[in-house]
C-alpha atoms as a PDB file:
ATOM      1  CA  UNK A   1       0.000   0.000   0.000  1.00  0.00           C
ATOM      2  CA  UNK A   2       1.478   3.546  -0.990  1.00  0.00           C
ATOM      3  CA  UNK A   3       2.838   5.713   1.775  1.00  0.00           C
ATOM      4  CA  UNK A   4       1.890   9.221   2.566  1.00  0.00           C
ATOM      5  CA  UNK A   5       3.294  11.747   5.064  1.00  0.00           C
ATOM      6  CA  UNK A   6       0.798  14.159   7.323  1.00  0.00           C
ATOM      7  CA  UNK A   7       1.249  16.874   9.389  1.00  0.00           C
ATOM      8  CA  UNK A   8       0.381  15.626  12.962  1.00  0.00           C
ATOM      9  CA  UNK A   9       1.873  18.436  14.794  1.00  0.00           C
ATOM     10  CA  UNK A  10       2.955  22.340  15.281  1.00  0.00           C
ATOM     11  CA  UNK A  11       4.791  24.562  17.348  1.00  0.00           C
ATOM     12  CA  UNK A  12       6.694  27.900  17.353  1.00  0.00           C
ATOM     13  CA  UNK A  13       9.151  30.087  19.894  1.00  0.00           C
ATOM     14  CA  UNK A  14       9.457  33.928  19.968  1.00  0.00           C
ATOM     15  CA  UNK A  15      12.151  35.095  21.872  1.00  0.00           C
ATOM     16  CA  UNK A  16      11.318  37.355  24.715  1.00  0.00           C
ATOM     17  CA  UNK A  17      12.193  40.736  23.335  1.00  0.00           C
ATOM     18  CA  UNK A  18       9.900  42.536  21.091  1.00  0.00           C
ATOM     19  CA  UNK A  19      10.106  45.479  19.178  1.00  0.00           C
ATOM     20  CA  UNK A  20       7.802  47.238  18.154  1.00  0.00           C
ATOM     21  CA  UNK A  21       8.599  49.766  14.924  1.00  0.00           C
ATOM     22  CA  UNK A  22       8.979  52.504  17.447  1.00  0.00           C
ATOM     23  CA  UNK A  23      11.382  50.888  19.333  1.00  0.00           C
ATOM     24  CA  UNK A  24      13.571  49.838  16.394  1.00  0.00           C
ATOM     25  CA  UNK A  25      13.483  53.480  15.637  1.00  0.00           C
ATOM     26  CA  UNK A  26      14.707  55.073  19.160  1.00  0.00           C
ATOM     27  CA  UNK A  27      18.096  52.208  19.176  1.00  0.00           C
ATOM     28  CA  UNK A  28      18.567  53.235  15.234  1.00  0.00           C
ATOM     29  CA  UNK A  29      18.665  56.823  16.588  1.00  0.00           C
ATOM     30  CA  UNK A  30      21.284  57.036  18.648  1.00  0.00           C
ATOM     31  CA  UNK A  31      23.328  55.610  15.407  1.00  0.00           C
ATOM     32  CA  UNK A  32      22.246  58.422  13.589  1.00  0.00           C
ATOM     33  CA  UNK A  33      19.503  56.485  11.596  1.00  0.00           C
ATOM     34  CA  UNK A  34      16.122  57.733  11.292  1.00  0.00           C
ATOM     35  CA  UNK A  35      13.241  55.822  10.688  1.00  0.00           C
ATOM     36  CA  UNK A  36       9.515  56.042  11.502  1.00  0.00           C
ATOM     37  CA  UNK A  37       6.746  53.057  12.211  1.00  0.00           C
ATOM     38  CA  UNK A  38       4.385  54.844   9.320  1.00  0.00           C
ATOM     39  CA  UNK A  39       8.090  54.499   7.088  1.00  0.00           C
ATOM     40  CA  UNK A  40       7.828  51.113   8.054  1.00  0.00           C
ATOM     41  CA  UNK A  41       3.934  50.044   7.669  1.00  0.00           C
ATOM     42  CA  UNK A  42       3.750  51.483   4.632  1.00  0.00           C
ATOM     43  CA  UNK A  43       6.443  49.622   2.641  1.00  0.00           C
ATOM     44  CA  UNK A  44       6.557  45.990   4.765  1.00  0.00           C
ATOM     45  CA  UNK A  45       3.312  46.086   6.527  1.00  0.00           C
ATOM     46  CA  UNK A  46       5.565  45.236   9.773  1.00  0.00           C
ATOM     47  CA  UNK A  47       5.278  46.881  12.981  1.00  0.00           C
ATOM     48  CA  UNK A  48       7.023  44.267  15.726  1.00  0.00           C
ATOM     49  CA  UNK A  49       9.471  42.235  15.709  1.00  0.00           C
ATOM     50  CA  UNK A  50      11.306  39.896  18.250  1.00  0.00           C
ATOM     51  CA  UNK A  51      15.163  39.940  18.837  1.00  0.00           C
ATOM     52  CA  UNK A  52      16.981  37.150  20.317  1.00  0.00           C
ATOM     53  CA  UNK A  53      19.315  37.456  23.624  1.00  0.00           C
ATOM     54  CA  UNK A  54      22.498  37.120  22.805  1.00  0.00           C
ATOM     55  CA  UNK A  55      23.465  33.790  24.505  1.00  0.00           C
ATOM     56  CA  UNK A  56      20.360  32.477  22.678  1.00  0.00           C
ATOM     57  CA  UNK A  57      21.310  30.496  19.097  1.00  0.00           C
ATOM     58  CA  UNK A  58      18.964  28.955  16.664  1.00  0.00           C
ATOM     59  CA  UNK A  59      19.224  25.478  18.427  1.00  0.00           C
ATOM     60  CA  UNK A  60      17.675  26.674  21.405  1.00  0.00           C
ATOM     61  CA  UNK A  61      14.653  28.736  19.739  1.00  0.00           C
ATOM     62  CA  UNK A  62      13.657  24.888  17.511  1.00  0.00           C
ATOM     63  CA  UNK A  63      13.993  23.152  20.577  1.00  0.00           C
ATOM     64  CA  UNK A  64      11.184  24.650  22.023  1.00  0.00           C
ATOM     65  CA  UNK A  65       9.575  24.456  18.728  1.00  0.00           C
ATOM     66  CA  UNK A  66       9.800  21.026  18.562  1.00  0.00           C
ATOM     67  CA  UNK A  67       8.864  20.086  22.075  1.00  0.00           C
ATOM     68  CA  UNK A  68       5.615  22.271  21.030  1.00  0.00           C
ATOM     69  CA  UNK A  69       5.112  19.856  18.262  1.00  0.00           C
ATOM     70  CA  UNK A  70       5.857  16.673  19.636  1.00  0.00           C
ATOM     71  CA  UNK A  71       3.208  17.442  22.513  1.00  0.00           C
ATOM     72  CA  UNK A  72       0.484  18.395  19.645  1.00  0.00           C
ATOM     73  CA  UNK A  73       1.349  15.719  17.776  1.00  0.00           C
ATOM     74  CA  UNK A  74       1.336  13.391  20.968  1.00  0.00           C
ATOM     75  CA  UNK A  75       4.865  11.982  20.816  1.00  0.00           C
ATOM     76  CA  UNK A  76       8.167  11.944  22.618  1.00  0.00           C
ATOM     77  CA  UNK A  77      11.529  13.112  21.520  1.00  0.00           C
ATOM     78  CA  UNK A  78      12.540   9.159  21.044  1.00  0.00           C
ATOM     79  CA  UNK A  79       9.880   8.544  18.609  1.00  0.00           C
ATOM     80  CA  UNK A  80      11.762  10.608  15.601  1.00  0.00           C
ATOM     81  CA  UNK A  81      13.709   9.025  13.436  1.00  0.00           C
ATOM     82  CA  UNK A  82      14.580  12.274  10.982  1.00  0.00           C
ATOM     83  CA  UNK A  83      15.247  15.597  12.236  1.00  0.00           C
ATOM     84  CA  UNK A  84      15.814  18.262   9.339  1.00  0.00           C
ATOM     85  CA  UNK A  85      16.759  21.987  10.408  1.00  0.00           C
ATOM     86  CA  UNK A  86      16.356  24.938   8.152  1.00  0.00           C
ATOM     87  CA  UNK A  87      18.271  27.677   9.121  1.00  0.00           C
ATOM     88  CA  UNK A  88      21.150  30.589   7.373  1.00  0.00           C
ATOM     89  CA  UNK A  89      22.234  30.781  10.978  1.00  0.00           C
ATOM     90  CA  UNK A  90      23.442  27.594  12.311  1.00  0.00           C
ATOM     91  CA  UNK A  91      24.746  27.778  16.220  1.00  0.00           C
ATOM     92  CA  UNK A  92      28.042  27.029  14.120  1.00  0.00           C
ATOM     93  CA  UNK A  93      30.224  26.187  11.235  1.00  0.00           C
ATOM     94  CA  UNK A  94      30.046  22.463  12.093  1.00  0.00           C
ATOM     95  CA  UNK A  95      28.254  20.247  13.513  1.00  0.00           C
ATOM     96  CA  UNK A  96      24.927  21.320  11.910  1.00  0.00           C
ATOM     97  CA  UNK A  97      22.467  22.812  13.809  1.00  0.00           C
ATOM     98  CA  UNK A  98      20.097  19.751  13.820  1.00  0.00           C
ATOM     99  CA  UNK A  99      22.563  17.677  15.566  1.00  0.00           C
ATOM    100  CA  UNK A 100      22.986  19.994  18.409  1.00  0.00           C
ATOM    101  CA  UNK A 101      19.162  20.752  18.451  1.00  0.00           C
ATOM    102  CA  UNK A 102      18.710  16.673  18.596  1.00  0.00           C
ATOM    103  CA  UNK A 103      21.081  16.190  21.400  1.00  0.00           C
ATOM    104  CA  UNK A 104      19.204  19.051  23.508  1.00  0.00           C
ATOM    105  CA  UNK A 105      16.392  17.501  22.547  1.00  0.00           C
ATOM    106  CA  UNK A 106      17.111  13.809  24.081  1.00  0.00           C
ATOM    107  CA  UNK A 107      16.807  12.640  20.286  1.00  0.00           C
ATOM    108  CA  UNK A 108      19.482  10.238  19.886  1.00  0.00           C
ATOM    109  CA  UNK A 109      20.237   7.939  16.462  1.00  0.00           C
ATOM    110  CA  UNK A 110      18.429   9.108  14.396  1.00  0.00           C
ATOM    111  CA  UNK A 111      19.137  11.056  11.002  1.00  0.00           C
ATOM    112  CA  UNK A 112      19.729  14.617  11.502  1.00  0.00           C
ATOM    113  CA  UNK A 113      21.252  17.695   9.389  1.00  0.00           C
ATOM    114  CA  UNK A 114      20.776  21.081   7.989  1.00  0.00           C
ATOM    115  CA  UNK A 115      19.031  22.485   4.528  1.00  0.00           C
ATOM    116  CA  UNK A 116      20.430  26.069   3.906  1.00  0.00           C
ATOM    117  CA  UNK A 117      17.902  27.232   1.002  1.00  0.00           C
ATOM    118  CA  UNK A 118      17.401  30.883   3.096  1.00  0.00           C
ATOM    119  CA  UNK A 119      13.782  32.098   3.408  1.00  0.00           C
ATOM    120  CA  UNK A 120      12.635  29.162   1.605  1.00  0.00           C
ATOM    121  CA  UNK A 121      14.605  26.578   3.567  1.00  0.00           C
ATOM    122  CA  UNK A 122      11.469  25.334   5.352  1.00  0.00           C
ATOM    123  CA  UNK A 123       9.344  24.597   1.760  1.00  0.00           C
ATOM    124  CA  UNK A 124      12.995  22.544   1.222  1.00  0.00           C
ATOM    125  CA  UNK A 125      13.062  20.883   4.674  1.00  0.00           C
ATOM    126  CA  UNK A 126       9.365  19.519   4.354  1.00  0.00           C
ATOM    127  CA  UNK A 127       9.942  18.260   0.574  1.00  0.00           C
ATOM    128  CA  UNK A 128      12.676  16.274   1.395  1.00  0.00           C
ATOM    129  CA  UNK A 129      11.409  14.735   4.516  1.00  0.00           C
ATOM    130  CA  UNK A 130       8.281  13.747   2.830  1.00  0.00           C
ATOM    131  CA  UNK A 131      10.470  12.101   0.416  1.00  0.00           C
ATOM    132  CA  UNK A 132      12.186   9.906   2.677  1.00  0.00           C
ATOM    133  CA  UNK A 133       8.841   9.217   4.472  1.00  0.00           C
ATOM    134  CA  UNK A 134       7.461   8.010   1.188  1.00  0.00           C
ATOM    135  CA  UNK A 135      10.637   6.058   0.637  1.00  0.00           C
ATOM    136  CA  UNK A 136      10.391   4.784   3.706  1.00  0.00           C
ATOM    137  CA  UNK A 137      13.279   6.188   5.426  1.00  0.00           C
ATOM    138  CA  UNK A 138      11.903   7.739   7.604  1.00  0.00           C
ATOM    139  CA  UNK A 139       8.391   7.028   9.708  1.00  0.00           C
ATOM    140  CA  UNK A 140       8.623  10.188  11.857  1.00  0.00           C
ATOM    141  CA  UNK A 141      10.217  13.370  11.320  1.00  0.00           C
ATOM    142  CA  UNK A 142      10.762  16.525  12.998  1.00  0.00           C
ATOM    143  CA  UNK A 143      11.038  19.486  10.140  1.00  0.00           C
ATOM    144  CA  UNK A 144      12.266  22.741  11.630  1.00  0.00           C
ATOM    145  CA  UNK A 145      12.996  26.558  10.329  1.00  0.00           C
ATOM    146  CA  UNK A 146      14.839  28.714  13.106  1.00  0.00           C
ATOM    147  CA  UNK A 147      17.000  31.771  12.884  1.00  0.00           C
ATOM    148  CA  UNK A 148      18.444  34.197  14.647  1.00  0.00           C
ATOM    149  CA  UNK A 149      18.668  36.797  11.881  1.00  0.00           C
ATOM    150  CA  UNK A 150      19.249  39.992  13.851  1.00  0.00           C
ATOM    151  CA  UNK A 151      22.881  38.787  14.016  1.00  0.00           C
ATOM    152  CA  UNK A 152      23.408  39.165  10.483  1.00  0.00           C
ATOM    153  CA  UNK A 153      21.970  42.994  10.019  1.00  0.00           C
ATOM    154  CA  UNK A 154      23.385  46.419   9.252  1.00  0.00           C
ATOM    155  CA  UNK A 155      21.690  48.697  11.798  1.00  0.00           C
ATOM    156  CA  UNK A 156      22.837  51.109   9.646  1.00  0.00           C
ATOM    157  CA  UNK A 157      20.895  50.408   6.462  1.00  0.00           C
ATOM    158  CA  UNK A 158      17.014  51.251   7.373  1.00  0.00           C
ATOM    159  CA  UNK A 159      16.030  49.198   4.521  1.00  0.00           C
ATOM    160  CA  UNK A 160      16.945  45.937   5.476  1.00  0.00           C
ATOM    161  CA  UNK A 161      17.501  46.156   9.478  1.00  0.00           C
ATOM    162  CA  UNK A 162      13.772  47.053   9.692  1.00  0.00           C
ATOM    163  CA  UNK A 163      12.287  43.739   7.950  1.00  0.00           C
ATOM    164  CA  UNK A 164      14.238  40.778   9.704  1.00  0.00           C
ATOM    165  CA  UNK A 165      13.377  39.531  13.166  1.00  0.00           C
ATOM    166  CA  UNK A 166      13.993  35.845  14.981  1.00  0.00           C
ATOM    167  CA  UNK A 167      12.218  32.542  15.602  1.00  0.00           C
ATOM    168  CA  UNK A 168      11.417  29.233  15.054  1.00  0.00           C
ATOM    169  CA  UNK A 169       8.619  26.872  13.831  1.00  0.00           C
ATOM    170  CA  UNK A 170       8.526  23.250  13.867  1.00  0.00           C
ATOM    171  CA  UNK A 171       6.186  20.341  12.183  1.00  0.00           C
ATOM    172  CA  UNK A 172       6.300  16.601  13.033  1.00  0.00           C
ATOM    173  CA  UNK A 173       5.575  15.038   9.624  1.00  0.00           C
ATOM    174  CA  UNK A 174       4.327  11.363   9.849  1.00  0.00           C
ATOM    175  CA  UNK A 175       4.250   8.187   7.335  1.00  0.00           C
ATOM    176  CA  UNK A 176       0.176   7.682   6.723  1.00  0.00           C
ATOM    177  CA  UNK A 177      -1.813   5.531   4.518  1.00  0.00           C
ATOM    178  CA  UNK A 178      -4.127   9.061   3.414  1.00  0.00           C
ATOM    179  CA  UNK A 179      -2.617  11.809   1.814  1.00  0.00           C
ATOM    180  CA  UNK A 180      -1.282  14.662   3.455  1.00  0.00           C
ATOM    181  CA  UNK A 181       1.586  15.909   1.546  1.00  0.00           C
ATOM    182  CA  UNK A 182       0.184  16.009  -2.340  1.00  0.00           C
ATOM    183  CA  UNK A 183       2.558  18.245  -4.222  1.00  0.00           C
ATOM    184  CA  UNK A 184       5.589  20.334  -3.927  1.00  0.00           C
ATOM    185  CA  UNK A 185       7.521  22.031  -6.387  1.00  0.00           C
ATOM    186  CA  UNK A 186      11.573  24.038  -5.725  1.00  0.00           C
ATOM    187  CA  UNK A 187      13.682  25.553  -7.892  1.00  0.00           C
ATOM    188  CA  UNK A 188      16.515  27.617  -7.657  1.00  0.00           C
ATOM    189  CA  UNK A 189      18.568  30.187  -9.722  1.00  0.00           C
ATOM    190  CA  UNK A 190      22.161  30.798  -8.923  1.00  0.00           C
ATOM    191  CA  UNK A 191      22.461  33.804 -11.481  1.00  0.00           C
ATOM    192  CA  UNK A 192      20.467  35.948  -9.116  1.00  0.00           C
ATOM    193  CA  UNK A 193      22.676  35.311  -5.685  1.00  0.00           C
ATOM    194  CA  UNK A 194      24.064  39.209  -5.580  1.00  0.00           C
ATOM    195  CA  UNK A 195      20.645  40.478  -5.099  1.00  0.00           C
ATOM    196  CA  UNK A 196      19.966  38.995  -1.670  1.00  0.00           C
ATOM    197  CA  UNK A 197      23.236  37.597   0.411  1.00  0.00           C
ATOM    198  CA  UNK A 198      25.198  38.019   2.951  1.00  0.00           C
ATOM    199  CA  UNK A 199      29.028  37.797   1.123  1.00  0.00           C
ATOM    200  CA  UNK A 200      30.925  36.477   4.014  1.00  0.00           C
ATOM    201  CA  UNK A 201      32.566  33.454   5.189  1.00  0.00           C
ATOM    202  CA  UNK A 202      35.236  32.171   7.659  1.00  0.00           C
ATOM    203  CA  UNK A 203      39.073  31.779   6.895  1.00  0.00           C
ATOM    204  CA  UNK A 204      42.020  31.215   9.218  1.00  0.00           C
ATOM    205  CA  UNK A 205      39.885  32.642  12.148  1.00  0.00           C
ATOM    206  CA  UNK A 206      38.951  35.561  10.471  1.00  0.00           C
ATOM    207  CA  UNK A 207      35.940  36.621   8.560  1.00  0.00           C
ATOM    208  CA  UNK A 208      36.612  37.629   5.473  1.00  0.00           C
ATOM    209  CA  UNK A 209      34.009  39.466   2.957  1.00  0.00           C
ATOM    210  CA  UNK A 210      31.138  40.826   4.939  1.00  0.00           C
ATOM    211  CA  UNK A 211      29.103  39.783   7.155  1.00  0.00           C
ATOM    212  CA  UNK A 212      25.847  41.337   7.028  1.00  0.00           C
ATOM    213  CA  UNK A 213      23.067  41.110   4.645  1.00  0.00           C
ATOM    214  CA  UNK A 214      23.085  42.864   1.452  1.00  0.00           C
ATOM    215  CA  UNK A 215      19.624  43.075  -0.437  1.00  0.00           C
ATOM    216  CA  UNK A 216      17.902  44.774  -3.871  1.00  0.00           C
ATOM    217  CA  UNK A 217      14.668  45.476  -2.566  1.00  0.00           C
ATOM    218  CA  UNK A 218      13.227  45.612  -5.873  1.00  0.00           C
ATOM    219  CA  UNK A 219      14.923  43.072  -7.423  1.00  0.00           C
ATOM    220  CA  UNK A 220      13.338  41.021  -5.125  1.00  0.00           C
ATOM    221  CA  UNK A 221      10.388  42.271  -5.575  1.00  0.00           C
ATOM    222  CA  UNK A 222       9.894  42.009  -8.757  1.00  0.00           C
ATOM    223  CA  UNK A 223      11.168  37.957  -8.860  1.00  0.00           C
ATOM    224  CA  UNK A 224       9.119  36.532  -6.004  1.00  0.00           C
ATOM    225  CA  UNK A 225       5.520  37.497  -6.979  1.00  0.00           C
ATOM    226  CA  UNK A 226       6.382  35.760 -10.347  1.00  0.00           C
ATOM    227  CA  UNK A 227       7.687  32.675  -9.474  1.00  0.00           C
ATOM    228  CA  UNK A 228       5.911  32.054  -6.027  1.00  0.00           C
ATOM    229  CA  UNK A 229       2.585  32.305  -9.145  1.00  0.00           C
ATOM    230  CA  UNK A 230       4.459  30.019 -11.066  1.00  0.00           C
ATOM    231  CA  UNK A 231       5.378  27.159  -8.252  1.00  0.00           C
ATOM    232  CA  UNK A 232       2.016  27.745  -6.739  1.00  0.00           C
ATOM    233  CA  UNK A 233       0.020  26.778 -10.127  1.00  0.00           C
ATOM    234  CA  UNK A 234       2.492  23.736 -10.570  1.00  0.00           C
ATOM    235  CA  UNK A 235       1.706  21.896  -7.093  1.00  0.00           C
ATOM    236  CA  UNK A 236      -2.236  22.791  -8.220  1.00  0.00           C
ATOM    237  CA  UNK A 237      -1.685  21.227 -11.459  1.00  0.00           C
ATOM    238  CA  UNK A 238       0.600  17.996  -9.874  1.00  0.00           C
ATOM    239  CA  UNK A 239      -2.567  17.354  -7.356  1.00  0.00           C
ATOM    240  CA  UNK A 240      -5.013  17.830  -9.630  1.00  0.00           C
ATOM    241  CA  UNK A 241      -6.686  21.450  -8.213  1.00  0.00           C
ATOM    242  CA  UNK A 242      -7.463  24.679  -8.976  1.00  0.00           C
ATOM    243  CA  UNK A 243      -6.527  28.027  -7.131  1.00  0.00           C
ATOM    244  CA  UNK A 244     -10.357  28.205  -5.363  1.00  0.00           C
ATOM    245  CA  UNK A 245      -9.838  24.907  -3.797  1.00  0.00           C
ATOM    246  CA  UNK A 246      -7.276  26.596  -1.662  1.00  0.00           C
ATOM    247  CA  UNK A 247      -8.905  27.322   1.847  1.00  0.00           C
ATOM    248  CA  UNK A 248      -5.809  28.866   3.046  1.00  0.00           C
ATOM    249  CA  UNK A 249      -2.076  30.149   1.615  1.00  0.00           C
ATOM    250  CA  UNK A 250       0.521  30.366   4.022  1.00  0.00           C
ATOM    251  CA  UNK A 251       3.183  32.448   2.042  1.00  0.00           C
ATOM    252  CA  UNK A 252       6.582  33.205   3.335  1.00  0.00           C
ATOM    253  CA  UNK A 253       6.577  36.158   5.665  1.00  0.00           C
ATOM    254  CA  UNK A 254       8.570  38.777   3.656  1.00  0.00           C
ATOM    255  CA  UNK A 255       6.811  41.862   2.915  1.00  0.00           C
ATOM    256  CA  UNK A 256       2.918  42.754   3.155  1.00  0.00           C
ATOM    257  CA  UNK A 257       2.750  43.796  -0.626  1.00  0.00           C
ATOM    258  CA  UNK A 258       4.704  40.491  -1.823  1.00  0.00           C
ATOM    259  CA  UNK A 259       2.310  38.458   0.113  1.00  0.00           C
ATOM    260  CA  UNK A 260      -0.984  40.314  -1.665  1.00  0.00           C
ATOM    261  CA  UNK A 261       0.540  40.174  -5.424  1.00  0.00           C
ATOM    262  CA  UNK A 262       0.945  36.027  -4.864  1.00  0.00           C
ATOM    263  CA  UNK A 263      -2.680  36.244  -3.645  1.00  0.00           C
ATOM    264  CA  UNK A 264      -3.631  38.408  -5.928  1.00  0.00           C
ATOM    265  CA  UNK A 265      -2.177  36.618  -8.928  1.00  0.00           C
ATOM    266  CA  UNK A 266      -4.159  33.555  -7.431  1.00  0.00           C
ATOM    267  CA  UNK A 267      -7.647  35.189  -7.491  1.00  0.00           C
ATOM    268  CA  UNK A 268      -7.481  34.731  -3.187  1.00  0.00           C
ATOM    269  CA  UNK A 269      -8.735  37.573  -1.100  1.00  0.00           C
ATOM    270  CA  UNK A 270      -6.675  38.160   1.689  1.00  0.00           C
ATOM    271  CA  UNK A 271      -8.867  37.000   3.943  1.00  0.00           C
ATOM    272  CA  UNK A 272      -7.374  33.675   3.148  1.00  0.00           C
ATOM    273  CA  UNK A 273      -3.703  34.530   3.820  1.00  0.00           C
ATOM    274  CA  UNK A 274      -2.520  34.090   6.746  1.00  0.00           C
ATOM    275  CA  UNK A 275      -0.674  36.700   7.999  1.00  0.00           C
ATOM    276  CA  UNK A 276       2.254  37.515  10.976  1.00  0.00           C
ATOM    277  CA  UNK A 277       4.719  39.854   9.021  1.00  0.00           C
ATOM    278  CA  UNK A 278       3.121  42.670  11.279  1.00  0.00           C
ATOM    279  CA  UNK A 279       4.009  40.699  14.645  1.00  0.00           C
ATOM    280  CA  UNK A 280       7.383  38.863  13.690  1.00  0.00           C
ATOM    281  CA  UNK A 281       8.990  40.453  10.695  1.00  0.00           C
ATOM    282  CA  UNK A 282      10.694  38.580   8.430  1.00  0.00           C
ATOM    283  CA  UNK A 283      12.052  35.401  10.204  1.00  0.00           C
ATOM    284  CA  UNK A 284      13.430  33.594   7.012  1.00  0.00           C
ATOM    285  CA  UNK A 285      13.038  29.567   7.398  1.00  0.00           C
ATOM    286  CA  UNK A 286      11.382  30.305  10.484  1.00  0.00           C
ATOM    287  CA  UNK A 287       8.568  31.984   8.796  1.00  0.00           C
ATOM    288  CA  UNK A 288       6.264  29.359   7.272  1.00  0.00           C
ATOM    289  CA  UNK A 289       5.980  27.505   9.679  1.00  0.00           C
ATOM    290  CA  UNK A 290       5.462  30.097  12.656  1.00  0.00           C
ATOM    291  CA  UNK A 291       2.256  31.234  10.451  1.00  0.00           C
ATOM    292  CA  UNK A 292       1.031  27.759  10.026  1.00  0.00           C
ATOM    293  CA  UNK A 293       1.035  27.215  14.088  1.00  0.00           C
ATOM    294  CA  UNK A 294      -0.183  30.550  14.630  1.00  0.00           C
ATOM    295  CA  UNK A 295      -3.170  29.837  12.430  1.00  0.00           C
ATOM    296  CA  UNK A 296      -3.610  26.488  13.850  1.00  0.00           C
ATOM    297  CA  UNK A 297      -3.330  27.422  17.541  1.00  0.00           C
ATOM    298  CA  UNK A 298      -5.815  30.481  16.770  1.00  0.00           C
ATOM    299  CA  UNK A 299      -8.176  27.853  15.298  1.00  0.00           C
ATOM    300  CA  UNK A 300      -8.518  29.666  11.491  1.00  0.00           C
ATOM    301  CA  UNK A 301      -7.210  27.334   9.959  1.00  0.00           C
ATOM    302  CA  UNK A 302      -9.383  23.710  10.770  1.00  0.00           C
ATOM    303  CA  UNK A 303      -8.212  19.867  10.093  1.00  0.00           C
ATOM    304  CA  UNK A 304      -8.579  18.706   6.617  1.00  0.00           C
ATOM    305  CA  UNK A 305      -8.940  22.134   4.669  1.00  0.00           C
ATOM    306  CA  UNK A 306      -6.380  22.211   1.749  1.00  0.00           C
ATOM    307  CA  UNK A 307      -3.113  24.763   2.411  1.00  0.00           C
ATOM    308  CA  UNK A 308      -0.753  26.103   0.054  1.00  0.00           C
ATOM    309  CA  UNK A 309       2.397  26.976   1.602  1.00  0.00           C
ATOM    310  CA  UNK A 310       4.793  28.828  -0.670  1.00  0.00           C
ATOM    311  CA  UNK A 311       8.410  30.265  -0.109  1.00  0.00           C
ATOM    312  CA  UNK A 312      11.433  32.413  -1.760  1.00  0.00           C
ATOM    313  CA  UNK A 313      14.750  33.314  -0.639  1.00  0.00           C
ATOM    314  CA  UNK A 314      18.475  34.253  -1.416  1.00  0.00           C
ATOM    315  CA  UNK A 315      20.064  31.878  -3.882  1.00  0.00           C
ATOM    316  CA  UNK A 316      17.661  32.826  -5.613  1.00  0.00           C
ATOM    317  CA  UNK A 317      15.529  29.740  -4.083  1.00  0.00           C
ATOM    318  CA  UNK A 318      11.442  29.295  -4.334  1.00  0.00           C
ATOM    319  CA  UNK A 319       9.122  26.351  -4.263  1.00  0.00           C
ATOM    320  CA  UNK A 320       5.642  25.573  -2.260  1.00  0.00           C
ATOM    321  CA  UNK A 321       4.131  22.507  -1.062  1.00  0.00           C
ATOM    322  CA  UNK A 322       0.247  21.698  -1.276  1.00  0.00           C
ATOM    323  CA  UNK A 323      -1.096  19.592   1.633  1.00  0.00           C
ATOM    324  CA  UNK A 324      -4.424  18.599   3.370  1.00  0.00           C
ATOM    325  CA  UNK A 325      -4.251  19.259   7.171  1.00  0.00           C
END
């Protein structure tokens, strides 16, 4: 009998410290940087974000993640047997994050490592664990995006230190005999990597390059609303739907006005989105799957209605995944 893999479980962490717009603004001040919340709204449709301490890595924000899921889903930590971690900012070079995050987690054995596809690591993470579940590699998985992105920003470039905030969101994904998982599409393009990146990297104890992110706000722009359409309308076409079967798109957190052009190019009112740019910012591979607890814990979005979940990112990376809850 053919496998399938469902998602049985959710869970998210927020660091502690928020900031609100406001906020953000007062600390850029004292650099000499002036920004305003209305500056903000009106371009990203963001007005909080939340900051992680600084003895707090991305390990530490998925472990809390997971233990979220694995209590919705009604498992322990020595049930998984494939832990995949999302993340641009792994707690370090090597080992990957997952492997830390699995020994914190009293996870021991089983398969564990990192997929670094940026904002749409998590849309990455989830295709290739529902693979290996369909293979049958795997019977139980823990999927995970978590950053800690305010370690890679300028605080002196108000048009990219404004969007990017921390966090981390966590599925379990398990082998069933009814579909859960019935598309996903990713692609990438390596000719667009200077409009989004951070061109840094680590050599003889020194970090050479630099290390904060660089982006092209409209170059951006203007390439995720097409291809999020594009990725979108393949999964509908590989499952055999059509855009007004969707009861609920779960895009990658970016930008307000990115969001309503893929929803837009859909025919989906917005009422259908769901939507925590304004609370959390931009929280890269954490994104996705933060919005998908939030709209399951807030009990929007309901068990067995059909989600589109859809992500892009620096590489230039995008796919989306089509599933029944």
């Amino acid at each position: 009998m053919r496998l399938y893999s469902r998602i049985t479980g959710t869970g998210s962490c927020l660091p502690s410290r928020r900031l609100t717009n406001a906020d953000l603004a007062d600390e850029l001040a004292t650099s000499g940087v002036v920004t305003t919340d209305d500056w903000i709204v009106e371009r990203t449709g963001i007005r909080a974000r939340h900051f992680a301490a600084a003895d707090v890595c991305s390990s530490d924000l998925g472990v809390e993640a997971a233990q979220q899921a694995l209590q919705a889903a009604k498992l322990l930590a020595s049930d998984i047997d494939l832990i995949i971690v999302a993340t641009s900012t792994p707690d370090m070079v090597f080992p990957s994050t997952a492997c830390i995050l699995q020994n914190k987690l009293g996870a021991h054995g089983c398969a564990a490592f990192d997929v670094q596809a940026v904002c749409s690591g998590f849309i990455y993470a989830l295709t290739i664990a529902d693979a290996m579940i369909k293979a049958g590699s795997a019977t139980k998985a823990l999927v995970i995006g978590a950053e800690v992105f305010s370690r890679l920003l300028d605080f002196k470039d108000r048009t990219t230190c404004v969007l990017f905030g921390d966090g981390a969101g966590a599925v379990v994904l398990e082998a069933s005999r009814t579909p859960g998982i019935l598309a996903s599409d990713l692609h990438a393009d390596g000719k667009h990597v200077g409009i989004l990146c951070v061109p840094g990297h680590v050599s003889g104890g020194k970090v050479l390059g630099d290390p904060l992110l660089k982006m092209d706000g409209k170059a951006v722009f203007k390439l995720a609303v097409g291809v999020l359409d594009e990725a979108a309308r393949a999964v509908l076409a590989k499952a055999g739907k059509v855009a007004a079967d969707i009861d609920w798109l779960i895009p990658h957190q970016a930008n307000i006005r990115i969001m309503q052009g893929a929803a837009r190019k859909l025919k989906l009112p917005m009422d259908k989105v769901i939507v925590t740019v304004d609370q959390h910012g931009n929280t890269s591979a954490a994104s996705i799957p933060l919005a998908l607890d939030s709209g399951i814990r807030s009990g929007k979005i309901k068990p067995g209605e059909l989600l589109m979940l859809e992500g892009v990112g620096g590489g230039f990376t995008w796919g989306a995944v089509l599933l029944n809850l």
